[in-house]
C-alpha atoms as a PDB file:
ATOM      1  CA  UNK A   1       0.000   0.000   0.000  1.00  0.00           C
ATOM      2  CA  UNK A   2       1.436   3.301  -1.042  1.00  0.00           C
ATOM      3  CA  UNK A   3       0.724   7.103   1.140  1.00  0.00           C
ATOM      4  CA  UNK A   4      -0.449   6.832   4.149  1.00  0.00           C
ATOM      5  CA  UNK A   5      -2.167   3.961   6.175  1.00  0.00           C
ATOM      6  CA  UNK A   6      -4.614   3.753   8.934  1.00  0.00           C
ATOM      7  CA  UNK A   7      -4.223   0.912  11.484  1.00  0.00           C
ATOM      8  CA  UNK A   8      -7.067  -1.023  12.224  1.00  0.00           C
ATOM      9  CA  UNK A   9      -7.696  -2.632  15.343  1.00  0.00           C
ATOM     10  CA  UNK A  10      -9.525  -6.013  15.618  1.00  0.00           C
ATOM     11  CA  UNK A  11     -12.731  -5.095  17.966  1.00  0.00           C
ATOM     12  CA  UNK A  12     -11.267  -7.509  20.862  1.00  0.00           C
ATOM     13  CA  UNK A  13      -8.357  -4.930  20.551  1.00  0.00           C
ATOM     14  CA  UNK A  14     -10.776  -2.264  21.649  1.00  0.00           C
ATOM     15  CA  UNK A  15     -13.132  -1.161  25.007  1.00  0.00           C
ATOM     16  CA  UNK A  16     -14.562   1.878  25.051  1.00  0.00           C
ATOM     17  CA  UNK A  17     -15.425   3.038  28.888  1.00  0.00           C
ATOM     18  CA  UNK A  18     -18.751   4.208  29.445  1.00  0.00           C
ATOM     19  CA  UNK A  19     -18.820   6.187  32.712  1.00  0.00           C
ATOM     20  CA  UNK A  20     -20.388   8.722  34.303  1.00  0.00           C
ATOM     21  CA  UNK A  21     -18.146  12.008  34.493  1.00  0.00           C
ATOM     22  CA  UNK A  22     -18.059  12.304  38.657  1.00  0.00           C
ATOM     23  CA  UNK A  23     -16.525   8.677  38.219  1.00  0.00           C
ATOM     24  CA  UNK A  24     -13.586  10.091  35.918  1.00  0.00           C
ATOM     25  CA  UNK A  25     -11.076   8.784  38.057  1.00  0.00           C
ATOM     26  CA  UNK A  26     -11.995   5.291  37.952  1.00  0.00           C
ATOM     27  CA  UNK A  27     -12.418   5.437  34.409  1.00  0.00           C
ATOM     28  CA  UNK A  28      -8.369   6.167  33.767  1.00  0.00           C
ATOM     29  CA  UNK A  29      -7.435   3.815  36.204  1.00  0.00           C
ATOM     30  CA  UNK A  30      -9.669   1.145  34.076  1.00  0.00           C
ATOM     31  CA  UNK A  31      -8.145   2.529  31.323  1.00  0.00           C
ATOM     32  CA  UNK A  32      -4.717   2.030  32.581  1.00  0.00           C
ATOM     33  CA  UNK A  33      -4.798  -1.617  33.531  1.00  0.00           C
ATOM     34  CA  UNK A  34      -6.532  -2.479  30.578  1.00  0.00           C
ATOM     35  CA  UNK A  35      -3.947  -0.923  28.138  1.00  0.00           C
ATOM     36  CA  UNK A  36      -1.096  -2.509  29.654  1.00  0.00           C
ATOM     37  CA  UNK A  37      -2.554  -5.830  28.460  1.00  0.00           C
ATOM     38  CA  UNK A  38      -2.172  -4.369  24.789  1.00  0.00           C
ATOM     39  CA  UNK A  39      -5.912  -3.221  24.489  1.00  0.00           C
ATOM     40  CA  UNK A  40      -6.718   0.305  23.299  1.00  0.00           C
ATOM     41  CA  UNK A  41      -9.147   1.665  25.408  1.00  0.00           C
ATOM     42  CA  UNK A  42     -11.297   4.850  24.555  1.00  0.00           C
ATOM     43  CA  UNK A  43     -12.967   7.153  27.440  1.00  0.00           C
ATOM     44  CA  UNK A  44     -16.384   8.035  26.810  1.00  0.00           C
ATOM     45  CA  UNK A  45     -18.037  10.280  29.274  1.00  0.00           C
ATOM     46  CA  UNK A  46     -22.230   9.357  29.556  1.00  0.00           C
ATOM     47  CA  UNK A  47     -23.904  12.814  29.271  1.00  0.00           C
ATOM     48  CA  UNK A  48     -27.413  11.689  27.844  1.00  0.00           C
ATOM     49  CA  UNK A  49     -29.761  14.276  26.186  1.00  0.00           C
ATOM     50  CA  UNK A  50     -32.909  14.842  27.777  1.00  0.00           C
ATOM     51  CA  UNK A  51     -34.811  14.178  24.974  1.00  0.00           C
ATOM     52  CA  UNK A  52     -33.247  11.219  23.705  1.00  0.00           C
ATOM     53  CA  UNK A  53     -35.067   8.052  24.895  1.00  0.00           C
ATOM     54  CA  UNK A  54     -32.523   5.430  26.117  1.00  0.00           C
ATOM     55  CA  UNK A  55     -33.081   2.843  24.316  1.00  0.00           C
ATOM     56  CA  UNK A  56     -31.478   5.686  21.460  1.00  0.00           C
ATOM     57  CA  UNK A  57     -29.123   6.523  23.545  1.00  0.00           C
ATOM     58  CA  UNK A  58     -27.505   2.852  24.271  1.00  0.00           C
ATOM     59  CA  UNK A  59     -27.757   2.068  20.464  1.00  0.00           C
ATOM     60  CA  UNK A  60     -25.770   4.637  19.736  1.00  0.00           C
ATOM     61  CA  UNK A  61     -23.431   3.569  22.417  1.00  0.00           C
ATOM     62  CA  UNK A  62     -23.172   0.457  20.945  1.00  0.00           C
ATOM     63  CA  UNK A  63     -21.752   1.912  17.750  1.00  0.00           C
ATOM     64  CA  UNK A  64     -18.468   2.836  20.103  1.00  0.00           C
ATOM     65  CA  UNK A  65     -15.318   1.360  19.042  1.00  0.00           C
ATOM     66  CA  UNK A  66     -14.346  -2.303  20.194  1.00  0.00           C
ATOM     67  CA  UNK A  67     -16.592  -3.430  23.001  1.00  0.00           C
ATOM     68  CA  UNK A  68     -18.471  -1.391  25.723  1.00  0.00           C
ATOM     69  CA  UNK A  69     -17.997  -1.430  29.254  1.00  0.00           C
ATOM     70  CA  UNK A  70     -20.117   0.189  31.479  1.00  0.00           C
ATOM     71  CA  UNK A  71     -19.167   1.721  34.681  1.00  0.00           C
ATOM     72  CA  UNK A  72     -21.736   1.387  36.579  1.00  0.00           C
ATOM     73  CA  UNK A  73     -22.214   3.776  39.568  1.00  0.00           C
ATOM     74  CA  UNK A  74     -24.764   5.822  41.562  1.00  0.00           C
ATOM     75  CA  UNK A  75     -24.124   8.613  39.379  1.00  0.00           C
ATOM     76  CA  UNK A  76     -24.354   6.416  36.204  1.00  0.00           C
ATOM     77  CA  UNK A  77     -28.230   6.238  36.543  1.00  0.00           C
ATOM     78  CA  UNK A  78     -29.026   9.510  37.667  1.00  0.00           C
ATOM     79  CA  UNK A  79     -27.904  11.433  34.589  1.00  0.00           C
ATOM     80  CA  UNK A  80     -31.254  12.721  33.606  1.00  0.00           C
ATOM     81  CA  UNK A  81     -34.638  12.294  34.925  1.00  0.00           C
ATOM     82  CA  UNK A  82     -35.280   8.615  33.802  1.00  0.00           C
ATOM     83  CA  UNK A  83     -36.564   6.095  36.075  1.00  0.00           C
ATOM     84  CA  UNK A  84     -36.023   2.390  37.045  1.00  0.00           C
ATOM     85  CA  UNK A  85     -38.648   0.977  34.523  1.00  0.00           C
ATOM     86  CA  UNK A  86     -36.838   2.998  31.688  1.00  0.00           C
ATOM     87  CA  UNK A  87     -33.540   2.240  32.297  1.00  0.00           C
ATOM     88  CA  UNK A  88     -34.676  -1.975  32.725  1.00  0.00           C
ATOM     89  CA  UNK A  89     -37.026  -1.666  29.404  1.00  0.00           C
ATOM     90  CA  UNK A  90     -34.179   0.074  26.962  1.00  0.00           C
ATOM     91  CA  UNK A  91     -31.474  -2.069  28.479  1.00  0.00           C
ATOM     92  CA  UNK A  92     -33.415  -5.251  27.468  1.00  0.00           C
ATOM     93  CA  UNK A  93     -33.870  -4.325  24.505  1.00  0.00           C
ATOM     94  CA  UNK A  94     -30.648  -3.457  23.563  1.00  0.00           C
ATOM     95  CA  UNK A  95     -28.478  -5.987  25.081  1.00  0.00           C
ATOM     96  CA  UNK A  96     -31.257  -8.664  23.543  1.00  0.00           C
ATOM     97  CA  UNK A  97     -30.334  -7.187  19.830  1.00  0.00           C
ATOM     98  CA  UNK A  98     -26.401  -6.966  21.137  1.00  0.00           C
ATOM     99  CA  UNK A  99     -25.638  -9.943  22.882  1.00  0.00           C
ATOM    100  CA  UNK A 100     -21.611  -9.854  23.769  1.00  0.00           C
ATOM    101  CA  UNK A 101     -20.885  -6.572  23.175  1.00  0.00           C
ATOM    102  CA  UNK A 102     -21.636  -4.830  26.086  1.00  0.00           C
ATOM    103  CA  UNK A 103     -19.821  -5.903  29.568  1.00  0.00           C
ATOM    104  CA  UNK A 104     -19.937  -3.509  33.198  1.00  0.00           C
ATOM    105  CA  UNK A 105     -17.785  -3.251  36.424  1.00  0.00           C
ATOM    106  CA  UNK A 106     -19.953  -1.754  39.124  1.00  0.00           C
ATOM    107  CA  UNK A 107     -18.915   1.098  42.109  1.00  0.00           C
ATOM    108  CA  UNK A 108     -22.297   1.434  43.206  1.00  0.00           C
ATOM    109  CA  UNK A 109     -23.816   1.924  47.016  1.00  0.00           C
ATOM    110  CA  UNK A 110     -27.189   2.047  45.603  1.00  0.00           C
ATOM    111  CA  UNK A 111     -29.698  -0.841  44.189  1.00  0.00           C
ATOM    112  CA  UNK A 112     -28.841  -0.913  40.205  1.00  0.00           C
ATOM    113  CA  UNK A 113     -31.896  -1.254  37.578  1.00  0.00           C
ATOM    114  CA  UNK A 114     -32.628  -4.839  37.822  1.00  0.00           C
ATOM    115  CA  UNK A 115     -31.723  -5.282  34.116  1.00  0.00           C
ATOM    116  CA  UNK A 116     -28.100  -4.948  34.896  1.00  0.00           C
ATOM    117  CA  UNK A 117     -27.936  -7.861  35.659  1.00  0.00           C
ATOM    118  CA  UNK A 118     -27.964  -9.051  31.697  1.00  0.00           C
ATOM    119  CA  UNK A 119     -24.178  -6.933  32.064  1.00  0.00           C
ATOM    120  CA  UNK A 120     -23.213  -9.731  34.798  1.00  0.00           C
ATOM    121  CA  UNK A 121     -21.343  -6.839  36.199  1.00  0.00           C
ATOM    122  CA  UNK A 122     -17.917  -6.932  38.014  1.00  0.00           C
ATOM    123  CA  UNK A 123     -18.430  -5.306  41.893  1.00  0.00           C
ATOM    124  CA  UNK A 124     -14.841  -3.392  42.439  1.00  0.00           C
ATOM    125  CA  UNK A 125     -16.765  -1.587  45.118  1.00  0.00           C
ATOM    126  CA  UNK A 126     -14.740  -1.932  49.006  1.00  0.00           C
ATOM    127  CA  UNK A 127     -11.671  -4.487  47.139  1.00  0.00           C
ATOM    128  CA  UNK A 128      -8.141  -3.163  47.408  1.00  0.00           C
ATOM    129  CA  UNK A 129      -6.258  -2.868  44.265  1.00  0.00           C
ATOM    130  CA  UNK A 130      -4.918  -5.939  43.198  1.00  0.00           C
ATOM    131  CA  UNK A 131      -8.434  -7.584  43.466  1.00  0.00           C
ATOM    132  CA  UNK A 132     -10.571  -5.038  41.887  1.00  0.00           C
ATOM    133  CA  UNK A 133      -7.608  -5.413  38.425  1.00  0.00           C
ATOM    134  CA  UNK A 134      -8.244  -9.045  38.808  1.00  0.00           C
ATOM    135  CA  UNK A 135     -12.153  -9.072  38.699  1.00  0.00           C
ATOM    136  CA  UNK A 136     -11.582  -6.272  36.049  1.00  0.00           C
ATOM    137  CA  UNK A 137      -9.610  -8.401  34.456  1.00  0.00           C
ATOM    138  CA  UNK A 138     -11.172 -11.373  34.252  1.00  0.00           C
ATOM    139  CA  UNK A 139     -14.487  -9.753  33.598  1.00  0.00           C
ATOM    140  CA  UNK A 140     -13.097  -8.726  30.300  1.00  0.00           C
ATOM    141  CA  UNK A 141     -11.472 -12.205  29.323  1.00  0.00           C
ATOM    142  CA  UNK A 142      -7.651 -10.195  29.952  1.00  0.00           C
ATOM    143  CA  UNK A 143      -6.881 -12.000  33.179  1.00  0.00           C
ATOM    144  CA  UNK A 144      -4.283 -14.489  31.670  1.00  0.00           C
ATOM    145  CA  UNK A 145      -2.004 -11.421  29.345  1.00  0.00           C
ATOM    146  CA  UNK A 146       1.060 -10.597  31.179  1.00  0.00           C
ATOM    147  CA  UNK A 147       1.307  -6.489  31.725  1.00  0.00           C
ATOM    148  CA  UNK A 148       3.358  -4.756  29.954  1.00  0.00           C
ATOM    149  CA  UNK A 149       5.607  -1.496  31.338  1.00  0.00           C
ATOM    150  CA  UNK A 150       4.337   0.693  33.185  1.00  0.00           C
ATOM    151  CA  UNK A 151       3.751   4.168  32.347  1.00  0.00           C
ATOM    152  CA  UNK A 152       5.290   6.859  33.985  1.00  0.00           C
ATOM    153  CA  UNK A 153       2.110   8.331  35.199  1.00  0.00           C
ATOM    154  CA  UNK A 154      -0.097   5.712  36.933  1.00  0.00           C
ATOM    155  CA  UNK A 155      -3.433   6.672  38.012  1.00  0.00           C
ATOM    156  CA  UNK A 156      -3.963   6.058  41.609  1.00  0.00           C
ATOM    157  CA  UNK A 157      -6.242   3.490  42.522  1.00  0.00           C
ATOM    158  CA  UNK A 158      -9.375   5.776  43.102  1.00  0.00           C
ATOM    159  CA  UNK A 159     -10.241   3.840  46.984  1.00  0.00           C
ATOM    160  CA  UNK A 160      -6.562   5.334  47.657  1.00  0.00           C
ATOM    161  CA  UNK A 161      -6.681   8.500  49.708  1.00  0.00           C
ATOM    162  CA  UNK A 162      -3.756  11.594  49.586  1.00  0.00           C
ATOM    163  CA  UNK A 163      -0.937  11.178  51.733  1.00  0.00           C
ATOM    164  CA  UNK A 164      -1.759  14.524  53.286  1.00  0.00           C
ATOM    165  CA  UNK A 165      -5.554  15.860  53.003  1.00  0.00           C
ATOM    166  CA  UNK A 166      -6.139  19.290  54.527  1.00  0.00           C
ATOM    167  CA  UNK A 167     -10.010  21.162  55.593  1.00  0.00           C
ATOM    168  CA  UNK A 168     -11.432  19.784  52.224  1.00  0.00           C
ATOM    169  CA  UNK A 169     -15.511  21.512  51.635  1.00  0.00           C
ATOM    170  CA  UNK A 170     -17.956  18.480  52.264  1.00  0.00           C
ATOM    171  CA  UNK A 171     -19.037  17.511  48.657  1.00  0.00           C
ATOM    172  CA  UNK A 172     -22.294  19.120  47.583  1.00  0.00           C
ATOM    173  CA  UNK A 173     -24.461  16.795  46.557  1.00  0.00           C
ATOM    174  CA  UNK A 174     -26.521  19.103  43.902  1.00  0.00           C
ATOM    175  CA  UNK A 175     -23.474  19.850  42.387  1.00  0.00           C
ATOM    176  CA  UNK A 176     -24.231  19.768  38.210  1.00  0.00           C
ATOM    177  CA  UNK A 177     -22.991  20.844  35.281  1.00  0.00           C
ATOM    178  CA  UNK A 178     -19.320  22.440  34.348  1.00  0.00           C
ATOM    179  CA  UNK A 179     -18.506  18.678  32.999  1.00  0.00           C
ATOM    180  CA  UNK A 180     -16.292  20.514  30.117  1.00  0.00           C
ATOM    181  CA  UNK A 181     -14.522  23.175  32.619  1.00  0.00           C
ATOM    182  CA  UNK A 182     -13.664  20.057  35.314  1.00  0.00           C
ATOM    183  CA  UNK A 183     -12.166  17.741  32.280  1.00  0.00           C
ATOM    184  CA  UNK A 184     -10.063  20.773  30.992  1.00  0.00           C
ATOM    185  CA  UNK A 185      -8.738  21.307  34.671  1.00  0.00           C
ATOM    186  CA  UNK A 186      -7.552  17.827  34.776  1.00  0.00           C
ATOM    187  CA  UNK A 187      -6.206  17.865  31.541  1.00  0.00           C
ATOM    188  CA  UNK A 188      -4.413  20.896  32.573  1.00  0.00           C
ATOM    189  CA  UNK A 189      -2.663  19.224  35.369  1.00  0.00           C
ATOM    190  CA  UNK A 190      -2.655  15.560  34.059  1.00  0.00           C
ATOM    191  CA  UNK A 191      -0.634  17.570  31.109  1.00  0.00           C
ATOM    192  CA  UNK A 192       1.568  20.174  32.928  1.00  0.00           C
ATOM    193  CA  UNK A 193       5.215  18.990  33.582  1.00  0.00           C
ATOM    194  CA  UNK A 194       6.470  18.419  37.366  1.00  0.00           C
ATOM    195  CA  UNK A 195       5.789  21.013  39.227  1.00  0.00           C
ATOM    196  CA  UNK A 196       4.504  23.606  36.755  1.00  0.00           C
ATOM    197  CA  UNK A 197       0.964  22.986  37.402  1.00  0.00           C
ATOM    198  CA  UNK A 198      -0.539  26.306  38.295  1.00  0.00           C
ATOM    199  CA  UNK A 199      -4.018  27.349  37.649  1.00  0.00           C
ATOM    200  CA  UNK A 200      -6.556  30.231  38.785  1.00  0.00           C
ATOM    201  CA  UNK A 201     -10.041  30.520  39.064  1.00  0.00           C
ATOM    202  CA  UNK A 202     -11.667  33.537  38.313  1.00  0.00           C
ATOM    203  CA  UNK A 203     -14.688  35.106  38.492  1.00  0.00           C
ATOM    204  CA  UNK A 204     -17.062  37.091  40.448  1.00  0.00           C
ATOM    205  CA  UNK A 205     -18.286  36.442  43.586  1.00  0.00           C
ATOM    206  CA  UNK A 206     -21.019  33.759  44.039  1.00  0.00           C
ATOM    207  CA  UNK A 207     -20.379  32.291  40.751  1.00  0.00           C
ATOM    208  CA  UNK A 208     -19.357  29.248  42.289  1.00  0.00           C
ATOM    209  CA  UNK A 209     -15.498  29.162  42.104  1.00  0.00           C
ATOM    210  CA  UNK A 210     -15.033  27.270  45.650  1.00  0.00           C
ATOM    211  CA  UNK A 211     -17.812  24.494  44.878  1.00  0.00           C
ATOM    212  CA  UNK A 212     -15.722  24.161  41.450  1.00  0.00           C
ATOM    213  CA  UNK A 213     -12.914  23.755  43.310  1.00  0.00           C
ATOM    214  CA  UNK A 214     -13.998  21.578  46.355  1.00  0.00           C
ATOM    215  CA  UNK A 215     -15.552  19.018  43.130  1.00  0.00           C
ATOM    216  CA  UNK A 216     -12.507  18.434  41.185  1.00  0.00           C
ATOM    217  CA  UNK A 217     -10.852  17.543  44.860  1.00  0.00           C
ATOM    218  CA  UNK A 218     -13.465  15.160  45.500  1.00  0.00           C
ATOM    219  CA  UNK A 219     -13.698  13.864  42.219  1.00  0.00           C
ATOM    220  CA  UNK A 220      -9.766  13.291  41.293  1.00  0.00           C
ATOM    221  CA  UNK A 221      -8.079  14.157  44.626  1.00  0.00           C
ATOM    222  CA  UNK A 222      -7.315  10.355  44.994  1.00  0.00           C
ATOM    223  CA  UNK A 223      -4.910  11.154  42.133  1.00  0.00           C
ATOM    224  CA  UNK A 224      -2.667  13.314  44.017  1.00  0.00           C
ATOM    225  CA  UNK A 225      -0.461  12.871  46.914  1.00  0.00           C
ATOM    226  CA  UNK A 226      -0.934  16.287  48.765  1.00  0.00           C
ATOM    227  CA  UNK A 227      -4.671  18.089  49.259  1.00  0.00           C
END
C-alpha cells in the first residue's frame, strides 16, 4: 500500500469506557490496567440528552469502538430524569439485539436497575487494588495477558486516599454541570510537567469558584499525593 495507512484494530483490541463524568477517576485507572494488556481503550463520558429516549441513547453507544464497558455507579443512573422501569425496558432491549458486546464493572452503594444484571457486572466496590484489576480483568477475558511497562504516570487506585488531606468543603451533593470546565482542569494538570501545574479561578463572587474547586478535589483528589 502506497501514502499513508490507517491501522485497524480487531474489535477484541478495543473497550470503550462508558462512565459517568463524577466517576472520571476510575475510568483512567480502568483505562490504565486495561492498556497494559495491549488493548486500546477509549474514554467516553455518559452525558445523555434529555430528549433522547434510552433505548437511542444505548444504540448509539453500541456503535463505540471495540466493546463497551459500562461503569456502573450511583451517578451512572441519575444522569437525567429517567426512572427504574426505563432504564430496565431500553437495556433489554438493547443488550437482547447486542448480545456480547456490552460488559460492566460496578462502584455502586445504591440498588442498580434490575436489568443490569444481563451486564453480569464486576463489583470493584470496598476491594483493594490488586483484586478489583483481577475481577476487572477477568471480567473482560484479559486476566491471563502478562502487563506490559508501566507508564510513567499511573493513576492512583481511586479507593486510595492523599498522603496529606487538609479542611477539604464536604461535597455538595446538587453539584451539576461544568462537565467541560472540570475535564479541561484535569487535563491541565494531568498535562503540565512536574511542578509547573498552576491554575486560577476567576470570576465574580457567588459564581461558584469554591464548589468548582472543592468538586474536582473530590472527584480526582485520589490522584494526588498532597490536598
Amino acid at each position: 500500500m502506497t501514502g499513508d495507512q490507517v491501522t485497524v484494530r480487531p474489535q477484541n483490541d478495543v473497550v470503550t469506557i462508558s462512565y459517568a463524568g463524577f466517576n472520571r477517576p476510575w475510568a483512567t485507572w480502568i483505562a490504565d490496567r486495561i492498556e497494559r494488556r495491549g488493548v486500546h481503550a477509549v474514554l467516553q463520558r455518559w452525558d445523555p440528552a434529555n430528549e433522547e429516549s434510552l433505548v437511542e441513547l444505548l444504540t448509539d453507544l453500541a456503535l463505540s469502538p471495540g466493546r463497551v464497558l459500562i461503569l456502573c455507579s450511583d451517578w451512572y443512573f441519575q444522569m437525567g430524569p429517567r426512572t427504574q422501569a426505563e432504564w430496565n425496558q431500553a437495556l433489554r432491549t438493547v443488550l437482547s439485539e447486542r448480545p456480547g458486546l456490552f460488559h460492566a464493572v460496578t462502584i455502586a452503594s445504591k440498588a442498580l436497575p434490575s436489568a443490569t444484571a444481563g451486564l453480569a457486572p464486576a463489583e470493584l466496590l470496598g476491594l483493594r487494588e490488586p483484586d478489583a484489576e483481577h475481577r476487572l480483568l477477568e471480567r473482560l477475558g484479559l486476566a491471563g495477558l502478562p502487563a506490559g511497562a508501566v507508564p510513567s504516570r499511573v493513576p492512583r487506585f481511586p479507593r486510595d486516599t492523599p498522603d496529606v488531606r487538609g479542611n477539604v468543603p464536604r461535597r455538595n451533593g446538587r453539584f451539576t454541570g461544568r462537565e467541560d470546565l472540570l475535564g479541561d482542569i484535569y487535563q491541565f494538570f494531568t498535562t503540565s510537567d512536574e511542578g509547573s501545574g498552576v491554575l486560577t479561578l476567576h470570576g465574580m463572587p457567588g459564581v461558584g469558584k469554591t464548589q468548582l474547586a472543592a468538586e474536582y478535589i473530590h472527584r480526582f483528589g485520589s490522584e494526588y499525593d498532597v490536598v
